[in-house]
Protein backbone atom coordinates (compact mmCIF):
# COMPACT_ATOMS: atom_id res chain seq x y z
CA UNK A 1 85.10 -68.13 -78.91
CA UNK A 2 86.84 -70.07 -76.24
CA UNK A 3 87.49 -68.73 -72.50
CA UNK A 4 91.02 -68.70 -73.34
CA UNK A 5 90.78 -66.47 -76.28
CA UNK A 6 88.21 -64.06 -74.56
CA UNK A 7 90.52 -63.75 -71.83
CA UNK A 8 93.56 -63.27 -73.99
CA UNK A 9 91.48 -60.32 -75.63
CA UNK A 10 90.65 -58.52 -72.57
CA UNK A 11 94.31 -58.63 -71.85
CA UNK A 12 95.47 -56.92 -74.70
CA UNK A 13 93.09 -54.43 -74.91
CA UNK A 14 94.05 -53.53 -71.41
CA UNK A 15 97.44 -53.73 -72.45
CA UNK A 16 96.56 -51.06 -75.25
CA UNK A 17 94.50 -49.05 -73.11
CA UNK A 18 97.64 -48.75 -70.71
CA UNK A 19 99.78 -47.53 -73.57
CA UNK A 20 97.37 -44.63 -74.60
CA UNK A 21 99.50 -41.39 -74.76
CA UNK A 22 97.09 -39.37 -72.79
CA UNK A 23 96.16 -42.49 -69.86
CA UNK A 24 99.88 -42.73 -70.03
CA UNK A 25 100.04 -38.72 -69.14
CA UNK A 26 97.53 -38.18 -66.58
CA UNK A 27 98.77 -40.93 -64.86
CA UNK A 28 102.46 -39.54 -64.88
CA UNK A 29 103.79 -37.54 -62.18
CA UNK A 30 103.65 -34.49 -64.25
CA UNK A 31 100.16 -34.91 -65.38
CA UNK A 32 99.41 -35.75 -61.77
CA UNK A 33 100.71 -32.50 -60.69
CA UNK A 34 99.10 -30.91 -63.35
CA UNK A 35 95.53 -31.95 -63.04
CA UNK A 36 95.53 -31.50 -59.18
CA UNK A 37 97.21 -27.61 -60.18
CA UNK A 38 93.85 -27.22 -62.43
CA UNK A 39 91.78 -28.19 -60.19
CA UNK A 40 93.39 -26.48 -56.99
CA UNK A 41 93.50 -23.40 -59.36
CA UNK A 42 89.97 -23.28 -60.25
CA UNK A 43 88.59 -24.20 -56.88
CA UNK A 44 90.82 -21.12 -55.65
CA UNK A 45 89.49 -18.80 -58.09
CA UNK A 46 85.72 -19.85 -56.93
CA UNK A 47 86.73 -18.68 -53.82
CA UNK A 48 88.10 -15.57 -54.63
CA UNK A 49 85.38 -14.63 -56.93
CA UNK A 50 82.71 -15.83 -54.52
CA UNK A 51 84.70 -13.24 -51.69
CA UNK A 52 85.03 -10.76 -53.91
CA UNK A 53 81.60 -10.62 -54.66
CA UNK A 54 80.33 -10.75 -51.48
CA UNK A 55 82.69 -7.95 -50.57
CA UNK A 56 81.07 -5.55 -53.40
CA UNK A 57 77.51 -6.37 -51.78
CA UNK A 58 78.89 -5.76 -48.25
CA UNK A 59 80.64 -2.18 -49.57
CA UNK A 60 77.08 -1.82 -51.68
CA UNK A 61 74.89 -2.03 -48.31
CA UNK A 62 77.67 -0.19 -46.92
CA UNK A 63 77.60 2.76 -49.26
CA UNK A 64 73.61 3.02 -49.25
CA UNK A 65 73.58 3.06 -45.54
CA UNK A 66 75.60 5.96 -45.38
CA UNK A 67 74.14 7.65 -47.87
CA UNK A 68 70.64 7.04 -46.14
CA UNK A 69 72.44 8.55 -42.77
CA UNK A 70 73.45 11.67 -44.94
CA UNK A 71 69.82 12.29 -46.21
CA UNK A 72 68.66 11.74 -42.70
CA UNK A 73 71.21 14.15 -41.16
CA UNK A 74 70.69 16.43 -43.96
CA UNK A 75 66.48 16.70 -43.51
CA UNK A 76 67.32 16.84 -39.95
CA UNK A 77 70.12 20.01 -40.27
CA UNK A 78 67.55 21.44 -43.25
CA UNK A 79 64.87 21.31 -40.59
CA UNK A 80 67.00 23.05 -37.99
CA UNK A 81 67.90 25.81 -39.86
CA UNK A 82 64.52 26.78 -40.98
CA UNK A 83 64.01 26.42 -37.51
CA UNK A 84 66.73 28.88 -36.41
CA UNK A 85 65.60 30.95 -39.86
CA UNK A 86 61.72 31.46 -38.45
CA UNK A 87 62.44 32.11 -34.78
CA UNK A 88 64.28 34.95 -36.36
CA UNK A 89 61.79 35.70 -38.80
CA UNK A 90 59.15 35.80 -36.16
CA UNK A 91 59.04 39.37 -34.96
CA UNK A 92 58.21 40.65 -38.10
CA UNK A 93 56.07 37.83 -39.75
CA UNK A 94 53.58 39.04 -36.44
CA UNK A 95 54.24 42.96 -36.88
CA UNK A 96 51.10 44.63 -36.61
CA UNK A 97 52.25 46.78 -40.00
CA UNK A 98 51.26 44.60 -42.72
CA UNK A 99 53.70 45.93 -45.10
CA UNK A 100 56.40 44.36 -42.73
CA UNK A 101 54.18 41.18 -42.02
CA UNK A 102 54.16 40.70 -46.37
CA UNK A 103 57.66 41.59 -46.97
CA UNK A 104 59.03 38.84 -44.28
CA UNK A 105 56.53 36.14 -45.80
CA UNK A 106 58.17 36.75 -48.96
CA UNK A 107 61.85 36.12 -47.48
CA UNK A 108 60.38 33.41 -45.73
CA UNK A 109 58.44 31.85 -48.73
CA UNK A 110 61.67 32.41 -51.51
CA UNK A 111 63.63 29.82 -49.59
CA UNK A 112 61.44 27.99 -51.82
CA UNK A 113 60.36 26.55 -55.07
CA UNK A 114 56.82 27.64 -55.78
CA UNK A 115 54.39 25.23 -55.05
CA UNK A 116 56.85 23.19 -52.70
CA UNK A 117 56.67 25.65 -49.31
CA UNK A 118 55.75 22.46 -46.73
CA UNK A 119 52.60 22.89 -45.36
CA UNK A 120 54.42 23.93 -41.65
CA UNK A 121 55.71 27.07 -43.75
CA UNK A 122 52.45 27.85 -45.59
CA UNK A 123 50.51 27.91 -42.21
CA UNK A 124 52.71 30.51 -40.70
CA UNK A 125 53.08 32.50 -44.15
CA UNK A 126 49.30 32.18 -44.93
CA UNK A 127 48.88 33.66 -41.46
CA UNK A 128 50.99 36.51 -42.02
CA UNK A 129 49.02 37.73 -45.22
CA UNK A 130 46.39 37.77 -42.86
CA UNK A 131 44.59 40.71 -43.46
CA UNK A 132 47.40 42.18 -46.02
CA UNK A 133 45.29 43.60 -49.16
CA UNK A 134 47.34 43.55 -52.51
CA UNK A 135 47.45 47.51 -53.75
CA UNK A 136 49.45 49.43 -56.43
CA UNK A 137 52.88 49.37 -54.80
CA UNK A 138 53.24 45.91 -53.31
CA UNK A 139 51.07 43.94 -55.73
CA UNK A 140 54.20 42.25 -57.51
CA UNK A 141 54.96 41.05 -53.95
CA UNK A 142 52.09 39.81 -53.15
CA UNK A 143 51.69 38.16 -56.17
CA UNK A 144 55.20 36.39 -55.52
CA UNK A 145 54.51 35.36 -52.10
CA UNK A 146 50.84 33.83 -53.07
CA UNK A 147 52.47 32.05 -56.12
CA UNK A 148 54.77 29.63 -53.64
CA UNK A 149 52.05 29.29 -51.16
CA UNK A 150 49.34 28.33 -53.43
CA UNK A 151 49.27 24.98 -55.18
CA UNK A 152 46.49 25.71 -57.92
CA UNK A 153 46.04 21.59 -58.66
CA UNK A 154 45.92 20.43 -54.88
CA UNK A 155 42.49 18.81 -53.76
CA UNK A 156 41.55 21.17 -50.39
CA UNK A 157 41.14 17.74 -48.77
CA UNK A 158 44.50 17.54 -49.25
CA UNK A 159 45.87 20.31 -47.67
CA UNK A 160 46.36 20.39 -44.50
CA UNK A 161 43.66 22.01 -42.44
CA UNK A 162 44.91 25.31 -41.22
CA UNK A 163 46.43 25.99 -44.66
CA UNK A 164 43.13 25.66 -46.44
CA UNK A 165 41.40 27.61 -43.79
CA UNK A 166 44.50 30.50 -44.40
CA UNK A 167 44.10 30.00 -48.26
CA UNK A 168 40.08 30.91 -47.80
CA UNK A 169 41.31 34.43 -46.53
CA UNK A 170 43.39 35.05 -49.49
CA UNK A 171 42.20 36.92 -52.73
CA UNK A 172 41.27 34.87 -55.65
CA UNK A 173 44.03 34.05 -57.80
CA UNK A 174 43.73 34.05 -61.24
CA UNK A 175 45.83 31.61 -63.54
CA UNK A 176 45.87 32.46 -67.03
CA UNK A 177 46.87 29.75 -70.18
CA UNK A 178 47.77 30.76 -73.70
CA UNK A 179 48.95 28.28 -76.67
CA UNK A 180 50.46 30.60 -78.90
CA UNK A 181 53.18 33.57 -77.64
CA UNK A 182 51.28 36.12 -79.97
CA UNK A 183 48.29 35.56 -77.41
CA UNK A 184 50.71 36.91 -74.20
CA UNK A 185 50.36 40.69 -75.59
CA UNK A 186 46.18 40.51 -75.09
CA UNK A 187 46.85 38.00 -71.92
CA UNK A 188 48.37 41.10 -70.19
CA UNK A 189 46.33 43.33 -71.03
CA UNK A 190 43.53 40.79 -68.82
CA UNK A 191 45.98 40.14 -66.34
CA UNK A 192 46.47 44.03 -65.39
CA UNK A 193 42.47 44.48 -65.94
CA UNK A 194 41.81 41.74 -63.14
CA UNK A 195 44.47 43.40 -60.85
CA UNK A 196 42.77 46.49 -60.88
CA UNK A 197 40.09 44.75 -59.64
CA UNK A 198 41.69 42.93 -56.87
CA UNK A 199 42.17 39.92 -58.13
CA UNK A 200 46.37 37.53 -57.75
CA UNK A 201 47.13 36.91 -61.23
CA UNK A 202 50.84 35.13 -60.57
CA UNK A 203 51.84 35.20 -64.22
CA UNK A 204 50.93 33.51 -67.99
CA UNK A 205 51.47 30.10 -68.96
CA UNK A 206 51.76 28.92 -72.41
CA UNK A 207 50.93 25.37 -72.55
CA UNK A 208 51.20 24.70 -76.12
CA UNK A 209 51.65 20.76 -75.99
CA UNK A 210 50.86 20.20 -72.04
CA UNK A 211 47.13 20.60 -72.62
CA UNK A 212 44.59 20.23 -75.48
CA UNK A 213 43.30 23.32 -77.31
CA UNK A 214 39.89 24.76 -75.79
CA UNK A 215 37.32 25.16 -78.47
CA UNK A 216 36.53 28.53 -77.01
CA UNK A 217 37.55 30.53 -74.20
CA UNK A 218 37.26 29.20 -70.86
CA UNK A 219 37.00 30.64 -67.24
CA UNK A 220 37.51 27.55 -64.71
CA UNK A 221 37.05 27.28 -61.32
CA UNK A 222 36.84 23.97 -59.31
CA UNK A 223 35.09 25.19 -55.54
CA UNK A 224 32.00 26.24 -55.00
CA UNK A 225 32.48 29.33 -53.13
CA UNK A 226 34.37 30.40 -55.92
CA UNK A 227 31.15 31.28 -58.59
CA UNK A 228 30.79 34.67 -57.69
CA UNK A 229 34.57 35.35 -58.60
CA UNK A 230 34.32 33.35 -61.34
CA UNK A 231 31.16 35.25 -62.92
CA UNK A 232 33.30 38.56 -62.47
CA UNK A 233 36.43 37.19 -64.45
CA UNK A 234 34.47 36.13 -67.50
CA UNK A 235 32.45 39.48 -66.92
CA UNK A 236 35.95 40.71 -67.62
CA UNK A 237 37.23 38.46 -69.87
CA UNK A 238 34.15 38.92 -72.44
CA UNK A 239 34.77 42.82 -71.89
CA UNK A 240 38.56 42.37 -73.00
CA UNK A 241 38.34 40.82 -76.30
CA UNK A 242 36.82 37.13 -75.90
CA UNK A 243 32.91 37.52 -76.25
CA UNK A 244 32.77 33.87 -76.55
CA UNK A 245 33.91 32.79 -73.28
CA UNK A 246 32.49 30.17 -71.24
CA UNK A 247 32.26 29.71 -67.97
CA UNK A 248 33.36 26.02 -66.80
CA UNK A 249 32.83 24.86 -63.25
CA UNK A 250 34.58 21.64 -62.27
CA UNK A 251 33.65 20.89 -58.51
CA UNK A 252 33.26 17.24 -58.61
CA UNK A 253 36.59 17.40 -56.64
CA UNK A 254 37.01 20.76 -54.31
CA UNK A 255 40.63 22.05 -55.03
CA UNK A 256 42.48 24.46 -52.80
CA UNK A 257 39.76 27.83 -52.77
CA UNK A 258 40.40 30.72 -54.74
CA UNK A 259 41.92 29.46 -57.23
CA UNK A 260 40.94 30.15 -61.09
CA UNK A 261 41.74 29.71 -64.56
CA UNK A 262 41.39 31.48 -67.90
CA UNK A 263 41.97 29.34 -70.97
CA UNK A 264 42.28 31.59 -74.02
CA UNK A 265 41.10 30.00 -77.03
CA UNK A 266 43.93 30.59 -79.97
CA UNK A 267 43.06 32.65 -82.99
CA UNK A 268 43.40 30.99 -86.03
């Protein structure tokens, strides 16, 4: 092929490149307009989006912050009012009557969930029962008021010093765990036997599904000091119906003293 014709067919396919519809439309004054709208447009809505996000993560922190303020300013009213609440409290939680002394640690101790009385609380309750023997008329009291102070699964290095030393002056409470409801009638029958003889039984827990069956009755207690108690609740627990009983100590890890636990084995 000459340089003439090679030329001559470069020139017309320019010729029929110009003459394409669409090169023809973009390079129109519409099409101009048209592409630069597109692109205008979508650059716009980049920006927008991009803004609007950033304005959700701004109104995000935003919201979090303020709800952080609210918790603080709520711990910090919270902690004012039992504040206001215990200088109040105060005259009677030192009575010399003990009978006044236990009935203001239980107003004191129901502003509470059991087992959730902060350790401040307990220290000033557990000092109240100080020398305040359960007996026939306020035993259901007592019972109530030991129930939120005590925290039967707490490791006594755990607690706070002055509240385990309070929690040594306390009776022995005695926890007692069924599986089956038909079990709760001869469960009472223990629990009033061991209150006769001194000992805070708080109430009866059936933990059908939260625990695995004991192979025989079990009497549990996880401190030391505790043995002698413990020897006088299976004593009673044999005596009540459940010859086989066992006696189980677990002090590999000293929980809060006092604290004990029957496991009734379920009949079959």
């Amino acid at each position: 092929m000459s340089g003439a014709e090679e030329l001559a067919k470069k020139e017309t396919a320019a010729t029929t490149f110009k003459k394409n519809p669409l090169w023809e439309f973009v390079n129109s004054q519409f099409g101009l307009w048209l592409l630069g709208s597109v692109v205008l447009g979508g650059i716009t809505w980049y920006w927008n989006h991009r803004n609007d996000e950033r304005s959700k993560q701004e109104k995000t922190a935003q919201e979090q912050l303020a709800d952080s303020q609210k918790a603080a300013q709520k711990e910090s009213d919270d902690r004012r009012k039992d504040s206001e609440f215990l200088v109040s409290m105060l005259p009677y939680l030192t009575s010399q009557n003990g009978d006044v002394r236990l009935r203001a640690a239980s107003v004191v101790s129901a502003r509470y969930a059991e087992n959730q009385v902060p350790q401040e609380i307990q220290r000033i309750v557990a000092q109240a029962l100080g020398g305040v023997k359960a007996n026939e008329q306020n035993q259901e009291t007592y019972n109530k008021v030991v129930t939120r102070l005590d925290n039967p699964s707490a490791n006594t290095t755990q607690l706070d010093a002055a509240v385990a030393s309070n929690a040594q002056d306390l009776p022995e409470r005695v926890y007692i765990q069924i599986y089956k409801e038909d079990q709760r009638g001869p469960a009472r029958q223990m629990q009033k036997l061991l209150r006769e003889q001194n000992f805070v039984v708080p109430g009866i827990e059936n933990v059908s599904g939260k625990a695995d069956v004991v192979s025989s009755t079990e009497v549990r207690y996880f401190n030391n000091r505790d043995q002698d108690a413990a020897d006088q609740v299976i004593k009673a627990v044999k005596q009540n119906g459940f010859p086989d009983a066992k006696l189980q100590p677990i002090t590999k890890v000293q929980k809060n003293p006092g604290v004990l636990e029957v496991w009734l084995k379920p009949q079959l």
